[in-house]
Protein backbone atom coordinates (compact mmCIF):
# COMPACT_ATOMS: atom_id res chain seq x y z
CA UNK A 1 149.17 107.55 102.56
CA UNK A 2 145.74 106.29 102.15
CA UNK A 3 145.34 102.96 104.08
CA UNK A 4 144.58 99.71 102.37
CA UNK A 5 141.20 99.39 103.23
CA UNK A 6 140.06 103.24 102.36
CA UNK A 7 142.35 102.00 98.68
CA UNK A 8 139.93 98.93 98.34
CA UNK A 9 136.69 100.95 99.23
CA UNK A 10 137.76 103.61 96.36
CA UNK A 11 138.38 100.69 93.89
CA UNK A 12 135.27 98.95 94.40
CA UNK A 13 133.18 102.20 93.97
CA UNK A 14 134.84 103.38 90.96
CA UNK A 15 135.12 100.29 89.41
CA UNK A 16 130.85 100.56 89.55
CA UNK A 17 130.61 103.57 88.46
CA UNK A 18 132.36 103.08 85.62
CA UNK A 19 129.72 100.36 84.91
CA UNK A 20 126.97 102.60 85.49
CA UNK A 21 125.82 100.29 88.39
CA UNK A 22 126.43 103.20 90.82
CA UNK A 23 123.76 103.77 93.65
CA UNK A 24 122.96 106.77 95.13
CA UNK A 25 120.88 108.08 97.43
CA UNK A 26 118.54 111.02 96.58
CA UNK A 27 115.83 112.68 98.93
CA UNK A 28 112.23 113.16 97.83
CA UNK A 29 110.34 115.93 99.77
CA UNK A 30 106.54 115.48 100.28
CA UNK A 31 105.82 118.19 97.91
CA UNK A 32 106.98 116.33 94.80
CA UNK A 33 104.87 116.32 91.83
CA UNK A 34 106.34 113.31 89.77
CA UNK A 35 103.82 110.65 88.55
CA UNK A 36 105.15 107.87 91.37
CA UNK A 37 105.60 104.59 89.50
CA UNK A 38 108.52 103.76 92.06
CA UNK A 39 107.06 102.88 95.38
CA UNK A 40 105.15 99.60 96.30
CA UNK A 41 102.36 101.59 97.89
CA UNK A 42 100.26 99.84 95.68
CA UNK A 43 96.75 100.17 97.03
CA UNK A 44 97.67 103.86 97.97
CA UNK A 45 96.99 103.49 101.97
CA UNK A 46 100.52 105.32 103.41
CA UNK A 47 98.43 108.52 102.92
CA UNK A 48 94.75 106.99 103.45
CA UNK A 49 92.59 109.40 106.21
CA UNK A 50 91.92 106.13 107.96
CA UNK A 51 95.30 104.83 108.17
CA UNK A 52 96.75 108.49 108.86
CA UNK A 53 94.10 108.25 111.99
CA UNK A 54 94.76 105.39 113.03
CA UNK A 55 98.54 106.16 113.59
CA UNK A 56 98.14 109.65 115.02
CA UNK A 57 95.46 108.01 118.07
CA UNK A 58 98.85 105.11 118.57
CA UNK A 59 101.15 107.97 118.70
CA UNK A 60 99.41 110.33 121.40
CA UNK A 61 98.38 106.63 123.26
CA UNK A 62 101.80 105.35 123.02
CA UNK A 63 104.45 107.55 122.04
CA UNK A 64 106.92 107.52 119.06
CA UNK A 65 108.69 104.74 119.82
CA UNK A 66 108.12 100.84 121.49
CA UNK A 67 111.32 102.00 122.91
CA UNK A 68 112.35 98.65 123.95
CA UNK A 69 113.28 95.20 122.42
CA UNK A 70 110.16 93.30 122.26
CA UNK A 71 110.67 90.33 125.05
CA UNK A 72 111.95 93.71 127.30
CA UNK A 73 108.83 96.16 126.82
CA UNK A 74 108.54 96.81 123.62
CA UNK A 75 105.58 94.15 122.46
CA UNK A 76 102.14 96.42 122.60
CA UNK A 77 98.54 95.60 123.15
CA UNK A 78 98.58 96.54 119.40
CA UNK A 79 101.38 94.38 118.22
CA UNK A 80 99.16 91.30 119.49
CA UNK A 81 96.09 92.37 118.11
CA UNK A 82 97.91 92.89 114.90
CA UNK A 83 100.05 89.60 114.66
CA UNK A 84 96.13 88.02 115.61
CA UNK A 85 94.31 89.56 112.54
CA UNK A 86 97.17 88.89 110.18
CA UNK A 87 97.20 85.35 111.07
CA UNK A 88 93.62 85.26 110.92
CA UNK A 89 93.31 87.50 107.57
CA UNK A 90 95.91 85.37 106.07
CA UNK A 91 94.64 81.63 107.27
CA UNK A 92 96.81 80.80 109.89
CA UNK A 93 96.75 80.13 113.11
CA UNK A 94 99.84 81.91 114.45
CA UNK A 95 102.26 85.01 113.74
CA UNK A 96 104.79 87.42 114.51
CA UNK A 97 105.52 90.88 113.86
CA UNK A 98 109.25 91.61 112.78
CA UNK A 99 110.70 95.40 111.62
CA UNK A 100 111.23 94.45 108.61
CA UNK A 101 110.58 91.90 106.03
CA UNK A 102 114.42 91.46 105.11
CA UNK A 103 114.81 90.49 109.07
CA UNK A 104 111.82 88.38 108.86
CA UNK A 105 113.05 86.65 106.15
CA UNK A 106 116.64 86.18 107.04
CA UNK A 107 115.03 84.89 110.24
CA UNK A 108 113.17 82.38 108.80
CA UNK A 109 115.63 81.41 106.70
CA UNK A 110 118.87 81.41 108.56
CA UNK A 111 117.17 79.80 111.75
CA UNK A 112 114.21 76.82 110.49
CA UNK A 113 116.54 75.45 108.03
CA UNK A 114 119.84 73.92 109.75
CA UNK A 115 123.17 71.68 108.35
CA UNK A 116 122.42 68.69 107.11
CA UNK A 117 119.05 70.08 105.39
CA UNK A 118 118.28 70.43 101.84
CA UNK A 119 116.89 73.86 101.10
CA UNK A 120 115.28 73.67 97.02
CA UNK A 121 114.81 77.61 96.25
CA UNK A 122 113.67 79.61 93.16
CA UNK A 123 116.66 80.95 91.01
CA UNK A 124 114.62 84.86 92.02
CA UNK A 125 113.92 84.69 95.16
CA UNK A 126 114.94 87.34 97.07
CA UNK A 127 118.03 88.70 98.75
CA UNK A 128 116.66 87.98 102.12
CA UNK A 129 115.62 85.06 101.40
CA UNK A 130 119.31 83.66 100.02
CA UNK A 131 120.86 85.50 103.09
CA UNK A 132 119.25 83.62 105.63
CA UNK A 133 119.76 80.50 103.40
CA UNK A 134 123.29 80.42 103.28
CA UNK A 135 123.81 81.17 107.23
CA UNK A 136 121.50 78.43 107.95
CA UNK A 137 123.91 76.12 107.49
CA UNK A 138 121.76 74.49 104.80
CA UNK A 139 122.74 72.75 101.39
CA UNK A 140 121.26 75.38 98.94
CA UNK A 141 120.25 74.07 95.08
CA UNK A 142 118.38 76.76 93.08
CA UNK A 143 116.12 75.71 90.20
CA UNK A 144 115.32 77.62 87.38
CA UNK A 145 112.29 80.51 88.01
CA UNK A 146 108.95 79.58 88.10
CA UNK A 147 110.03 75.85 86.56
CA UNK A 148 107.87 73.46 88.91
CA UNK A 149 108.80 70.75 86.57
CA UNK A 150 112.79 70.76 87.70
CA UNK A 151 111.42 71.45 91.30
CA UNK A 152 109.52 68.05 91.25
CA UNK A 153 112.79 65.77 89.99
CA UNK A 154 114.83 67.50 92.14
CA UNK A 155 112.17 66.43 94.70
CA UNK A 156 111.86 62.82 93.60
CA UNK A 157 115.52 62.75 93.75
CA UNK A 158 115.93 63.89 97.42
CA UNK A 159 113.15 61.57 98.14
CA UNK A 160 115.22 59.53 100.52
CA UNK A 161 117.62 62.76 101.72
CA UNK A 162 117.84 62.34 105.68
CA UNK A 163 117.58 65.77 106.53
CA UNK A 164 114.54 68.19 106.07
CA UNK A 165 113.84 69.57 103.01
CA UNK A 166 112.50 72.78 102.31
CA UNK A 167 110.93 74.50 99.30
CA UNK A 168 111.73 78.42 99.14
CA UNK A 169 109.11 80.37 96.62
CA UNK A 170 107.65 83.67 96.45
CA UNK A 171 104.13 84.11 94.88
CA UNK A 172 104.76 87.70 92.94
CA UNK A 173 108.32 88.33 92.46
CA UNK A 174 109.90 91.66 92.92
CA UNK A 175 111.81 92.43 89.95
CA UNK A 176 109.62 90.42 87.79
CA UNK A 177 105.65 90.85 88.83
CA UNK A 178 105.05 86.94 87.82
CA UNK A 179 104.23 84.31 89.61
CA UNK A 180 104.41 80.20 90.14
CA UNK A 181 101.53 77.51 90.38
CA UNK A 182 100.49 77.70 93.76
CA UNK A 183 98.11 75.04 93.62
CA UNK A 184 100.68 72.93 92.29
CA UNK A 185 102.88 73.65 94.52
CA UNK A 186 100.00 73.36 97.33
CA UNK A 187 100.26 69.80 95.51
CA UNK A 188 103.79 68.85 95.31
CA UNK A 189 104.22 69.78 99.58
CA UNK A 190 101.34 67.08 99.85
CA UNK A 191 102.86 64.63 98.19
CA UNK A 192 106.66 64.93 99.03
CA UNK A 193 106.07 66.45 102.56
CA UNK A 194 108.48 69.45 102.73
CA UNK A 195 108.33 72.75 104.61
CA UNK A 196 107.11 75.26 101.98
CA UNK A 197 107.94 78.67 102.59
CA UNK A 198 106.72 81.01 101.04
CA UNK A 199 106.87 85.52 100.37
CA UNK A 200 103.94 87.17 99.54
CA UNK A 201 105.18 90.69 100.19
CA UNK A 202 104.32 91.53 96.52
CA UNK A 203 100.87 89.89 96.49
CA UNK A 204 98.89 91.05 99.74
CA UNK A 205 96.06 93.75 99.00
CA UNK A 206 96.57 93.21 95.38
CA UNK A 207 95.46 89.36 94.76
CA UNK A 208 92.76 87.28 96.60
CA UNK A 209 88.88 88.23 96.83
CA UNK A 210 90.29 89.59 100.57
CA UNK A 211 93.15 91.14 99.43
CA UNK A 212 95.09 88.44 101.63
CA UNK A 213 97.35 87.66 98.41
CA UNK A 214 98.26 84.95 95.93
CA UNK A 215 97.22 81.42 97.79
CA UNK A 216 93.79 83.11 98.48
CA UNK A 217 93.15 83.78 94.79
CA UNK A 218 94.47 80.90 93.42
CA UNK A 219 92.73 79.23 96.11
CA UNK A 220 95.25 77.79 98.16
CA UNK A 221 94.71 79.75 101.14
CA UNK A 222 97.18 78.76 104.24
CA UNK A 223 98.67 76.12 102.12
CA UNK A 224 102.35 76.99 103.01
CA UNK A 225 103.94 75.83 106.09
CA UNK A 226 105.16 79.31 106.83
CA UNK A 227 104.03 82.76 105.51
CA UNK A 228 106.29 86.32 104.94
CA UNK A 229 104.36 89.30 104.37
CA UNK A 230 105.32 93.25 104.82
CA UNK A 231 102.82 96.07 106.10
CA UNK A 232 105.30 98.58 104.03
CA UNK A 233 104.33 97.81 100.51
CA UNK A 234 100.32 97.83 99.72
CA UNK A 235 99.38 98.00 103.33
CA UNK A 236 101.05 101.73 103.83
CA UNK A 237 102.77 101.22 106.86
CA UNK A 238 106.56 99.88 108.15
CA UNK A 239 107.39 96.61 109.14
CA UNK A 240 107.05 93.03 108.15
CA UNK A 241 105.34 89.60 109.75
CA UNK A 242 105.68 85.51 109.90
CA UNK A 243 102.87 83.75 109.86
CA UNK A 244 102.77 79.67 110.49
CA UNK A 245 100.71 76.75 110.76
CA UNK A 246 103.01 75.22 114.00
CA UNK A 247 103.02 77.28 117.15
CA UNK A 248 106.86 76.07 117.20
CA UNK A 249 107.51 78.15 114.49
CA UNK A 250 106.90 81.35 116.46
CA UNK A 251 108.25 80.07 119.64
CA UNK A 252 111.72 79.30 118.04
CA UNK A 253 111.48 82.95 116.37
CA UNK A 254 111.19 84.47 119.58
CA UNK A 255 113.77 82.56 121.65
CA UNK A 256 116.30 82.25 118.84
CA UNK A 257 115.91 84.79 116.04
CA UNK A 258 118.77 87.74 116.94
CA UNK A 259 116.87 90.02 113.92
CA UNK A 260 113.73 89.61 116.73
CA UNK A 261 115.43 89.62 120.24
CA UNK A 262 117.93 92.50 119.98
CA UNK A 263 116.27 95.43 118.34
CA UNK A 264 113.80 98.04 119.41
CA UNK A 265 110.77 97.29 118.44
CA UNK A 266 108.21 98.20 115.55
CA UNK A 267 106.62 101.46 116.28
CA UNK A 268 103.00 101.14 118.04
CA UNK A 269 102.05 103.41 115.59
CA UNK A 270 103.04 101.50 112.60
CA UNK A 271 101.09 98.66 114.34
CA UNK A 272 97.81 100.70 114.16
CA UNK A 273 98.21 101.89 110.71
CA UNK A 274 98.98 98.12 109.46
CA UNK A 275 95.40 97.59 111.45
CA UNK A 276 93.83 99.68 109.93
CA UNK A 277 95.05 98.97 106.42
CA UNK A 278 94.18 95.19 106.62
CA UNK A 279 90.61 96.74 106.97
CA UNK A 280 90.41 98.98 104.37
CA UNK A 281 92.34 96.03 102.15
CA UNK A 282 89.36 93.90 102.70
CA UNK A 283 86.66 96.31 101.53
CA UNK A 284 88.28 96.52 98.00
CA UNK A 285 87.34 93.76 96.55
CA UNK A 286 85.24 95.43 94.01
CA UNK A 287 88.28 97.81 93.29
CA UNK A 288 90.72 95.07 93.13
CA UNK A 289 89.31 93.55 89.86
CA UNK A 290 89.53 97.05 88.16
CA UNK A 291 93.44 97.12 89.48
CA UNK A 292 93.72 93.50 87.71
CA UNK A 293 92.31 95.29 84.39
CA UNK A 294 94.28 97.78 85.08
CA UNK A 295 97.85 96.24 85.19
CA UNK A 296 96.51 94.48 81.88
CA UNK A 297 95.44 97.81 80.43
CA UNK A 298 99.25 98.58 81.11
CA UNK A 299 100.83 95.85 79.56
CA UNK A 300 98.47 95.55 76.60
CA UNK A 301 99.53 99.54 75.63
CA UNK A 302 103.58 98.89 76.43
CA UNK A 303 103.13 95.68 73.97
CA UNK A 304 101.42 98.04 71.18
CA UNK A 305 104.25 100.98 71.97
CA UNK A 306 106.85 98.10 70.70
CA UNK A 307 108.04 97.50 74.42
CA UNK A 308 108.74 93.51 75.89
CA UNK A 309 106.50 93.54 78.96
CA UNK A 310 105.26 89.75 80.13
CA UNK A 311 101.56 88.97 80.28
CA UNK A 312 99.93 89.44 84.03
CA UNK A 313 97.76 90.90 86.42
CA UNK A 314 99.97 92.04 89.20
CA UNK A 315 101.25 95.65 90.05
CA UNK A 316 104.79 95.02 89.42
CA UNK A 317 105.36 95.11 85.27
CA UNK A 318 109.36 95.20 84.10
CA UNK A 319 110.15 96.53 81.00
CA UNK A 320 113.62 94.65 80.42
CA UNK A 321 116.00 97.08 78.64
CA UNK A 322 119.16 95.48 78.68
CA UNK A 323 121.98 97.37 79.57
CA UNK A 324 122.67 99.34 82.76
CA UNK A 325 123.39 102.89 80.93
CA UNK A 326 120.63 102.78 78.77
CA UNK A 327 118.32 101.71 81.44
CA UNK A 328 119.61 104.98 83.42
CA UNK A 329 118.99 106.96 80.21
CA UNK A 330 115.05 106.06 80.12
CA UNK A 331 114.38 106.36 83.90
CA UNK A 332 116.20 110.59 83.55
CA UNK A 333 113.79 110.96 80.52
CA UNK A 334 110.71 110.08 82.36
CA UNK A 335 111.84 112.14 85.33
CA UNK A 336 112.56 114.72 82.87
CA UNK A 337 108.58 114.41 82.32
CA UNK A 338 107.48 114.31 85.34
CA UNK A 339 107.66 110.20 85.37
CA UNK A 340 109.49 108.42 88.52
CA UNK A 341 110.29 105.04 88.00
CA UNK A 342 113.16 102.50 89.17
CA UNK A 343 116.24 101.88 87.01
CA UNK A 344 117.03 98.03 88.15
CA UNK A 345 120.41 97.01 87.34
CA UNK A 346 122.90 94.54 88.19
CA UNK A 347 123.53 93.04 90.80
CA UNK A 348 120.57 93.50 91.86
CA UNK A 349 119.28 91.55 88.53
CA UNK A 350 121.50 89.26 86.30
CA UNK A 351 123.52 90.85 83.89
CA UNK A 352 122.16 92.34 80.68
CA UNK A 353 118.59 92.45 82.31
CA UNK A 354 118.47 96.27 82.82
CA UNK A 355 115.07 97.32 83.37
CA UNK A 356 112.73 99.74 84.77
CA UNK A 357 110.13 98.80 87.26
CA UNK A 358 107.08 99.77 87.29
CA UNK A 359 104.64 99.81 90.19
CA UNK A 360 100.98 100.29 89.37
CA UNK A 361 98.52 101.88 91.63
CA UNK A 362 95.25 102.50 93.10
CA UNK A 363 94.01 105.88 91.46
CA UNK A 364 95.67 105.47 88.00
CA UNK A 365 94.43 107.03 84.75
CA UNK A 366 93.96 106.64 81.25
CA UNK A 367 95.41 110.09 81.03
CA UNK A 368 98.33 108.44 83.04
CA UNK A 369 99.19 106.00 81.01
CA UNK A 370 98.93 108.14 78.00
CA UNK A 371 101.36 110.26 79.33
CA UNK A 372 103.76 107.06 80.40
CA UNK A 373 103.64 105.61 76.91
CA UNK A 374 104.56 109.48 75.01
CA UNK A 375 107.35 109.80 77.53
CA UNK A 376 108.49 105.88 76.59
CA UNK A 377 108.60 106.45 72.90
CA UNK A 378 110.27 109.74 73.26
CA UNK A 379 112.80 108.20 75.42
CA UNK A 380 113.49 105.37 72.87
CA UNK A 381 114.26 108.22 69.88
């Protein structure tokens, strides 16, 4: 007899299937030839001779592993030096490294914020974000994406609420690639005095003349209270940090954050890699206007091939199919041709916003995108 919970597990699964909103895991081997369009190494760095370097020196200096939590043994000469440029790269005075950017978030979120606060958060922010959120304790009200016009009277209105209040934004969103007003939002935090927090995960190495991300380009640099970035995504290495203007902020992270006090730490050798990435990020400025043309380049030839792609700049550019099965069906025709992209689906996206995700990326081609846009239309027959 197969016990209730095995019955429920078997429901749940096959009741997603049969929506096509099955995941499944499938392993890549570093000899795969696919055009990547999947990944979020957008600035190409996880396999840059410098970064490689880097890490190999950290590994025969400090082993594989941290090998301890980091208030044990596990916080590195190069986890300090890191945290220091980041902070310094990114306009801030302090930081902290975390394993990942969903524990850095969650952190943040579930641990600042407490009951009795009002926490004001975009309708897409992500699922890290809204985890934390709702363990804080918090009163969570969502306004619609990107719509700084709501934000503001739902700020006016809260003008006289007696907890804190706290404004939850990221500056390129995942599943999107577009972004709010950061100056106006630089301007609304001056004006109604709440804690902005803010994820730039998408942004860094792709925006700002430094490649430190989205307040540095629209020139709002270290305007938000509190900073998340990752070192996976353009930076080509693991792990995730919290930058802040208070030195409170980091001090309550490391006496109260579980994601920070009870796991082995990052890798010293991701910490050397992230080092060296930041460095190689801020020579390529030059570059980095070509990868702005280029993500226009992009959207400009998906708008001509009769395909919905919003205007932009960034590396992330949805093409919004609809539903989850036919969405499946494009992303197996480009793999078919030697194309890997993501197939987003529910839940991860609302309902009947099926789309594939595109990541753009240093070394791209004309030739590239021709081939992209043939295997599109020949998907679409």
């Amino acid at each position: 007899m197969i016990s209730l919970w095995l019955s429920r597990l078997k429901k749940s699964l096959t009741e997603r299937e049969a929506q096509g909103l099955l995941r499944q895991l499938h392993a890549r081997t570093s000899s795969e030839a696919h055009l990547n369009l999947a990944d979020n190494d957008y600035l190409a760095l996880s396999k840059d001779p410098s970064v490689i370097a880097a890490a190999e020196s950290a590994l025969r200096e400090w082993g594989a592993s941290s090998s301890a939590s980091p208030l044990v043994s596990g916080y590195t000469a190069l986890h300090e030096e890191l945290e220091k440029k980041l902070a310094a790269w990114h306009g801030y005075p302090h930081g902290i490294i975390f394993n990942t950017g969903y524990a850095a978030n969650a952190a943040v979120l579930g641990g600042i914020p407490r009951e009795g606060d009002l926490v004001l958060a975009d309708r897409l922010i992500h699922a890290s974000m809204l985890s934390g959120i709702e363990s804080s304790g918090a009163k969570l009200v969502r306004f619609p994406h990107n719509d700084l016009d709501t934000l503001e009277l739902k700020l006016t209105e809260a003008v006289n609420h007696t907890g804190a209040v706290f404004v939850v934004t990221e500056s390129v969103y995942s599943m999107d690639g577009d972004s709010p007003d950061l100056k106006r939002l630089s301007e609304l935090r001056e004006r109604f005095g709440f804690c902005w927090i803010l994820d730039e995960a998408h942004a860094t190495g792709w925006h700002g003349a430094t490649g430190s991300g989205l307040q540095e380009e629209q020139g709002v640099r270290g305007a938000a209270d509190i900073v998340v970035g990752t070192l996976g995504k353009a930076l080509g290495s693991q792990g995730a940090y919290v930058l802040s203007r208070e030195a409170d902020v980091r001090a309550s992270l490391i006496n109260f954050s579980g994601e920070f006090i009870y796991s082995t730490y990052l890798a010293p050798s991701s910490a050397a890699a992230g080092l060296a990435a930041i460095k190689r990020a801020e020579a390529l400025a030059e570059e980095r206007a070509a990868l702005h043309v280029l993500s226009r380049e992009w959207r400009g030839a998906l708008t001509a091939a009769g395909f919905v792609v919003p205007e932009g700049h960034s590396a992330i550019i949805p093409i919004v199919l609809g539903d989850a099965n036919r969405t499946v069906h494009f992303a197996k025709k480009l793999k078919d041709a030697g194309i890997k992209v993501s197939a987003i689906r529910p839940p991860t996206v609302p309902a009947g916003t099926g789309r594939l995700r595109i990541s753009l990326r240093r070394g791209l081609t004309s030739a590239h995108l021709n081939k992209f846009i043939t295997a599109m239309k020949e998907a679409a027959l």
